[in-house]
N, C-alpha and C. Protein backbone atom coordinates (compact mmCIF):
# COMPACT_ATOMS: atom_id res chain seq x y z
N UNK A 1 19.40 52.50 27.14
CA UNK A 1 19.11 52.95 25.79
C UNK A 1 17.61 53.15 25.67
N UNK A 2 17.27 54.50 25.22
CA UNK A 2 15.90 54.61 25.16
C UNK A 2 15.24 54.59 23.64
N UNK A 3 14.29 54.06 23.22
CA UNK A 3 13.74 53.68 22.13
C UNK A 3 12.66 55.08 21.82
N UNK A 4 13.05 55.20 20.51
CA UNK A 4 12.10 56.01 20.27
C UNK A 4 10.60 55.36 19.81
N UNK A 5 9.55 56.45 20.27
CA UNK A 5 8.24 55.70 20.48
C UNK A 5 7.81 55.16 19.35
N UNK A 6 8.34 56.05 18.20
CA UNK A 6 8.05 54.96 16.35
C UNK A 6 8.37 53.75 16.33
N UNK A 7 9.40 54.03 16.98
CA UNK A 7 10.08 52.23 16.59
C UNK A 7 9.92 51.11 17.81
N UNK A 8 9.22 51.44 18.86
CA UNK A 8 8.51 50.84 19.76
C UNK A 8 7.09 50.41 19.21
N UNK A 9 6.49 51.05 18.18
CA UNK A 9 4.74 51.12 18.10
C UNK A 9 5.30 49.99 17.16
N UNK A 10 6.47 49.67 16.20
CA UNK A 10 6.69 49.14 14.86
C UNK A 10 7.49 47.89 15.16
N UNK A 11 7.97 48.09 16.72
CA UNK A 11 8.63 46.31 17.02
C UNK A 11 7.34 45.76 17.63
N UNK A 12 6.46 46.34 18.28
CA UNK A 12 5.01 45.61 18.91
C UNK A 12 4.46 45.15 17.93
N UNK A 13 4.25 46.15 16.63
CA UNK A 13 3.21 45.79 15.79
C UNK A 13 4.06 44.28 14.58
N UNK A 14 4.92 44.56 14.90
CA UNK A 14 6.12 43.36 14.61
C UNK A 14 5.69 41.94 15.29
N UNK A 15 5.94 42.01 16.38
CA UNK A 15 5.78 40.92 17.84
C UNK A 15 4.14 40.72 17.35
N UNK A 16 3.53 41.38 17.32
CA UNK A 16 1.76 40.97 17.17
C UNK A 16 1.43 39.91 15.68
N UNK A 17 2.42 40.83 14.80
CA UNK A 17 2.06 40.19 13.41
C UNK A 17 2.61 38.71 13.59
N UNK A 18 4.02 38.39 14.36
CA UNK A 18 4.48 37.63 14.30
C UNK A 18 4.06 36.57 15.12
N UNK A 19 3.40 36.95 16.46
CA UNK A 19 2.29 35.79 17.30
C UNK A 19 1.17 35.36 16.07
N UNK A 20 0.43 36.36 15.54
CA UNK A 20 -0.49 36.23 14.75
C UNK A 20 -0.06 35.13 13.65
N UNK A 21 0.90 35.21 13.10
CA UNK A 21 1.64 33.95 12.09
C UNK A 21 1.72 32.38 13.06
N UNK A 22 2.16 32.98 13.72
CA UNK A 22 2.45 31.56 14.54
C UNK A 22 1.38 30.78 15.18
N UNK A 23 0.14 31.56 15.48
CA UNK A 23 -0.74 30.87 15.74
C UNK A 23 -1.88 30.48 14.46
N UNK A 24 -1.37 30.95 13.36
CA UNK A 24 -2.16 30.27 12.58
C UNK A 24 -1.29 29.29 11.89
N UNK A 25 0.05 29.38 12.16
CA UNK A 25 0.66 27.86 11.59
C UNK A 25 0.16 26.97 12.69
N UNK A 26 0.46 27.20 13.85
CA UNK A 26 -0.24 26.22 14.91
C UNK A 26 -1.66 25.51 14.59
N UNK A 27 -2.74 26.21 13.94
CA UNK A 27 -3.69 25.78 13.91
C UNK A 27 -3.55 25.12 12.62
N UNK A 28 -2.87 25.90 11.74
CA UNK A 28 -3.31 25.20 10.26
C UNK A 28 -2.43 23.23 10.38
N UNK A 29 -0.90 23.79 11.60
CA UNK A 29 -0.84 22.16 11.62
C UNK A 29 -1.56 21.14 12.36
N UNK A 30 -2.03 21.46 13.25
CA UNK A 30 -2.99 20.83 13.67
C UNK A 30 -4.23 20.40 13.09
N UNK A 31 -4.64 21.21 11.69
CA UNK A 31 -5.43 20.48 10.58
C UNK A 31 -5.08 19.35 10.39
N UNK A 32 -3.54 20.05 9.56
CA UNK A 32 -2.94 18.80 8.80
C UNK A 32 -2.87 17.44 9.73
N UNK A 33 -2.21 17.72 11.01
CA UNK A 33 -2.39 16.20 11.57
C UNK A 33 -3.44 15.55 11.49
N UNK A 34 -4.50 16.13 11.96
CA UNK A 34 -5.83 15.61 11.71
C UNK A 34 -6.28 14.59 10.30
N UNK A 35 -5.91 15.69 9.54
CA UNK A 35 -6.23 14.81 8.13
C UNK A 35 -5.15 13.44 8.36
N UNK A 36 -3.90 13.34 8.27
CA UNK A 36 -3.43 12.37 8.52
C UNK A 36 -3.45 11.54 8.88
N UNK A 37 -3.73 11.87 10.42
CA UNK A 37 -4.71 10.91 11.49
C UNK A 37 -5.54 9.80 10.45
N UNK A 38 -6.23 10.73 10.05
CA UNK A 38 -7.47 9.95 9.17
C UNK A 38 -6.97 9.20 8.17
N UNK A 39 -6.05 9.69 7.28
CA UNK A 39 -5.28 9.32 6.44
C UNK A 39 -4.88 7.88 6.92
N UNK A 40 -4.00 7.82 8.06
CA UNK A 40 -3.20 7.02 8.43
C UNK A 40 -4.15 5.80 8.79
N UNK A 41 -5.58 6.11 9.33
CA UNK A 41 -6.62 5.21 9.57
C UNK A 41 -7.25 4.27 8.49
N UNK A 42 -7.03 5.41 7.68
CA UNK A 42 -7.59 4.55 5.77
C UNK A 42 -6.89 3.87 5.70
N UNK A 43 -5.34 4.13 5.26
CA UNK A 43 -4.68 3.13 4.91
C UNK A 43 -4.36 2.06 5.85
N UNK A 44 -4.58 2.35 7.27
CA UNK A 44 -4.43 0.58 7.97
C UNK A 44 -5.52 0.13 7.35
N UNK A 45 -6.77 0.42 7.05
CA UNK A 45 -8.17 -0.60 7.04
C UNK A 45 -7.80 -1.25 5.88
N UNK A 46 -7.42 -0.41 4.59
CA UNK A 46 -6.63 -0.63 3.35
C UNK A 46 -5.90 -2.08 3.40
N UNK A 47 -4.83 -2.10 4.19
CA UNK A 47 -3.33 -2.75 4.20
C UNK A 47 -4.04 -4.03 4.73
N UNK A 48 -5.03 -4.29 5.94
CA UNK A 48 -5.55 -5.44 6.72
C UNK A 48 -6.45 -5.96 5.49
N UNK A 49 -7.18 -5.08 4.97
CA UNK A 49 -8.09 -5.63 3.66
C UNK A 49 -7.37 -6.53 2.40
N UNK A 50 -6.42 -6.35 2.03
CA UNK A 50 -5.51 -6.45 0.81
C UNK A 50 -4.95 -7.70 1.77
N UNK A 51 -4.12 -7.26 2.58
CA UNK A 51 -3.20 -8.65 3.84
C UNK A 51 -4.51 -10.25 3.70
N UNK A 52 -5.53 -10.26 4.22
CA UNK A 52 -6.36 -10.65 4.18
C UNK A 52 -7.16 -11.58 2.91
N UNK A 53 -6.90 -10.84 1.35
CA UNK A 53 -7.82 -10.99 0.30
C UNK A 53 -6.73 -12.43 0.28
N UNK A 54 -7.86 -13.05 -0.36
CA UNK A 54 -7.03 -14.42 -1.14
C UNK A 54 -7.12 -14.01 -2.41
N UNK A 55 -5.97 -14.67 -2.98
CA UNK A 55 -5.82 -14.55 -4.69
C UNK A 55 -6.62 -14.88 -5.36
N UNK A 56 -7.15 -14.28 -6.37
CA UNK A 56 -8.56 -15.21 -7.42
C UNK A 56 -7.72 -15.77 -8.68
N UNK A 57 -7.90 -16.50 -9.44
CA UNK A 57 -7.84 -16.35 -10.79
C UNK A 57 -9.22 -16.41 -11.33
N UNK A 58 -8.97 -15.75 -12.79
CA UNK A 58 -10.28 -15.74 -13.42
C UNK A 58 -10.58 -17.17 -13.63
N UNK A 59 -11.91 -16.94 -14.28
CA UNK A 59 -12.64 -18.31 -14.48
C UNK A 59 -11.90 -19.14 -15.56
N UNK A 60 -11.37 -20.30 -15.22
CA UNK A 60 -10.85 -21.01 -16.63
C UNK A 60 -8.96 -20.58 -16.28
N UNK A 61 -8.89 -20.30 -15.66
CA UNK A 61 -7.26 -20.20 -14.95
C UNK A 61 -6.87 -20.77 -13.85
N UNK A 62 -5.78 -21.02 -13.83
CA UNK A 62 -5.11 -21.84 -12.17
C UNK A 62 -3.64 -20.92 -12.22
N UNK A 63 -3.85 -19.94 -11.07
CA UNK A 63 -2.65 -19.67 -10.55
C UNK A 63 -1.16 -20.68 -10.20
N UNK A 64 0.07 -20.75 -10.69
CA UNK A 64 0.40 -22.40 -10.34
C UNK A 64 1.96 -21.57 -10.10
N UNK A 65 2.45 -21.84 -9.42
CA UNK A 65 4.14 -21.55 -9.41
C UNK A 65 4.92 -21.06 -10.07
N UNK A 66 5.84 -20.43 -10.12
CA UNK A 66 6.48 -19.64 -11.14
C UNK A 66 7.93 -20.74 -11.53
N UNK A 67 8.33 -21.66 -9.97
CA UNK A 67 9.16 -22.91 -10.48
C UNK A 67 8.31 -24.09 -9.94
N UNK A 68 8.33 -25.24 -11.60
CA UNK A 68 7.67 -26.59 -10.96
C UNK A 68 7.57 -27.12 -10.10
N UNK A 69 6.56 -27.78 -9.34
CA UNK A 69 7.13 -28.95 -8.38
C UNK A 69 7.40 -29.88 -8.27
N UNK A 70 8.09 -30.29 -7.73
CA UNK A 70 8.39 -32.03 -8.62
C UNK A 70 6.99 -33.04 -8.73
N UNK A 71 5.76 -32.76 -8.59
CA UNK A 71 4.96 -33.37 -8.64
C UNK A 71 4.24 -32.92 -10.28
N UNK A 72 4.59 -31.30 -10.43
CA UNK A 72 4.60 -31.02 -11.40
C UNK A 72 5.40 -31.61 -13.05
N UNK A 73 6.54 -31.64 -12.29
CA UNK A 73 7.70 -32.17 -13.39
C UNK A 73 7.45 -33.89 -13.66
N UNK A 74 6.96 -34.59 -12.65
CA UNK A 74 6.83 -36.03 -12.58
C UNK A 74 5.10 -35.87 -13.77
N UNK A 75 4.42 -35.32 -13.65
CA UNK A 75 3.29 -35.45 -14.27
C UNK A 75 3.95 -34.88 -15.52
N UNK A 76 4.68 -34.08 -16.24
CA UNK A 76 5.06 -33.98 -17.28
C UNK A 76 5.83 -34.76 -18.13
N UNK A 77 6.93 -35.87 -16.59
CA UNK A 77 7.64 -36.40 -17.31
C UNK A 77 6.56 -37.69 -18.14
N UNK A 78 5.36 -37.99 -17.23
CA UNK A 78 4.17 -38.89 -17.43
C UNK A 78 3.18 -39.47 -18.33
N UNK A 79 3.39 -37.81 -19.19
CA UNK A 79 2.58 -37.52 -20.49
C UNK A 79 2.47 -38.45 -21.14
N UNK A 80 1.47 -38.87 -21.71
CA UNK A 80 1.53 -40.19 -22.73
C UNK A 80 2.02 -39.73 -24.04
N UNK A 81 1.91 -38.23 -24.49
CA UNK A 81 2.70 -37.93 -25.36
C UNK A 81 3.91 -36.61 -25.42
N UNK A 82 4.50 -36.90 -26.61
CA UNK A 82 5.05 -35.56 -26.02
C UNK A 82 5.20 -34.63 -27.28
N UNK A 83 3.74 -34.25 -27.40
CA UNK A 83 2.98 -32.29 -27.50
C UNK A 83 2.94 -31.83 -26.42
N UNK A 84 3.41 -30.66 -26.52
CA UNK A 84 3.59 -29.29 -25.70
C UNK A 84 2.52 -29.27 -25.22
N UNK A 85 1.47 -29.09 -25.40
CA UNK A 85 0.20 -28.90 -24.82
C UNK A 85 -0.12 -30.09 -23.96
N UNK A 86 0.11 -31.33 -23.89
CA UNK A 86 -0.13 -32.31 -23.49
C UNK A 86 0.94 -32.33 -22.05
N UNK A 87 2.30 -32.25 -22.31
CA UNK A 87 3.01 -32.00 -20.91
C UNK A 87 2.24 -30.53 -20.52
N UNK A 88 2.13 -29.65 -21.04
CA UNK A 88 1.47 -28.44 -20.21
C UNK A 88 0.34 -28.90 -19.26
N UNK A 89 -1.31 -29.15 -20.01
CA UNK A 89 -1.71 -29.54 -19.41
C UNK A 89 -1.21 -30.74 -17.85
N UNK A 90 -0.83 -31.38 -18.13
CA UNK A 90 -0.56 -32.51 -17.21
C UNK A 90 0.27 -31.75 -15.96
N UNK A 91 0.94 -31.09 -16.19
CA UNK A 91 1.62 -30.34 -15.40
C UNK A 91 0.74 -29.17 -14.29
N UNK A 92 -0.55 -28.65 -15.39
CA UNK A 92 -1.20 -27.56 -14.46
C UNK A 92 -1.87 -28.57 -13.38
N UNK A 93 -2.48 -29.72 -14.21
CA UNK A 93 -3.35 -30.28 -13.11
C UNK A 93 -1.94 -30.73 -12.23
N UNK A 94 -1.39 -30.99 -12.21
CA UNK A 94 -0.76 -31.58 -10.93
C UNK A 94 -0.22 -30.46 -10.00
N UNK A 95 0.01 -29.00 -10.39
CA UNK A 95 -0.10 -27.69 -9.81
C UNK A 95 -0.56 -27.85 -8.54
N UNK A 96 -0.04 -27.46 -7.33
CA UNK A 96 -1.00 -27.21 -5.73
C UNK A 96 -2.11 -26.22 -6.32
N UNK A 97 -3.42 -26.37 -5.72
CA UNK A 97 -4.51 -25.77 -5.34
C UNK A 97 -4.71 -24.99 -4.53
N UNK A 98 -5.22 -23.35 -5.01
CA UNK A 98 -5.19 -22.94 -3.36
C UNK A 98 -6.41 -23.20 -2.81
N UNK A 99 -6.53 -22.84 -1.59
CA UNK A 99 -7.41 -22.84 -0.80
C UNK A 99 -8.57 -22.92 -1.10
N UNK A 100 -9.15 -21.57 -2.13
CA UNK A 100 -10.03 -21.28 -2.30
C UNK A 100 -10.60 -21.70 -4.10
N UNK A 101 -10.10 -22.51 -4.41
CA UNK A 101 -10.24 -23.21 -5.69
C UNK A 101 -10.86 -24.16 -5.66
């Protein structure tokens, strides 16, 4: 089957446009990895930074358990009185400490 020469000049210029596409997706993904790369580098330094931080509380706060401990509950049961504020207190101080407190 012989091709006529129009439609030979118009499947090349086809084949050219279509290398031409493909090598600029090639390059443009090879951006994108790049950025990623980098991307992916931030967020480890990120994740080890945060992994790492110890908890603060502000000044005049104690981070303390979300359930008592019984060292907690024994200092409440302890209270010399019983106002709310008085088992509260008694309870934070007997709270574990972290580390950095």
């Amino acid at each position: 089957m012989r091709v006529p020469n129009a439609e030979m000049l118009a499947l090349c210029d086809a084949l050219e446009a279509a290398q031409q596409r493909i090598a600029e997706l090639e390059a443009r993904e090879k951006r994108t990895l790049k950025v990623c790369e980098g991307n992916m580098e931030l967020w480890d330094r990120l994740i080890t930074e945060l992994e790492n931080r110890k908890p603060v509380a502000p000044e005049s706060w104690k981070l303390v358990p979300i359930v008592p401990t019984d060292e907690m509950m024994c200092a409440a049961r302890r209270a010399d009185d019983v106002h709310h504020d008085t088992i509260y207190e008694a309870m934070i101080a007997a709270a574990p400490a972290l580390e950095n407190e």
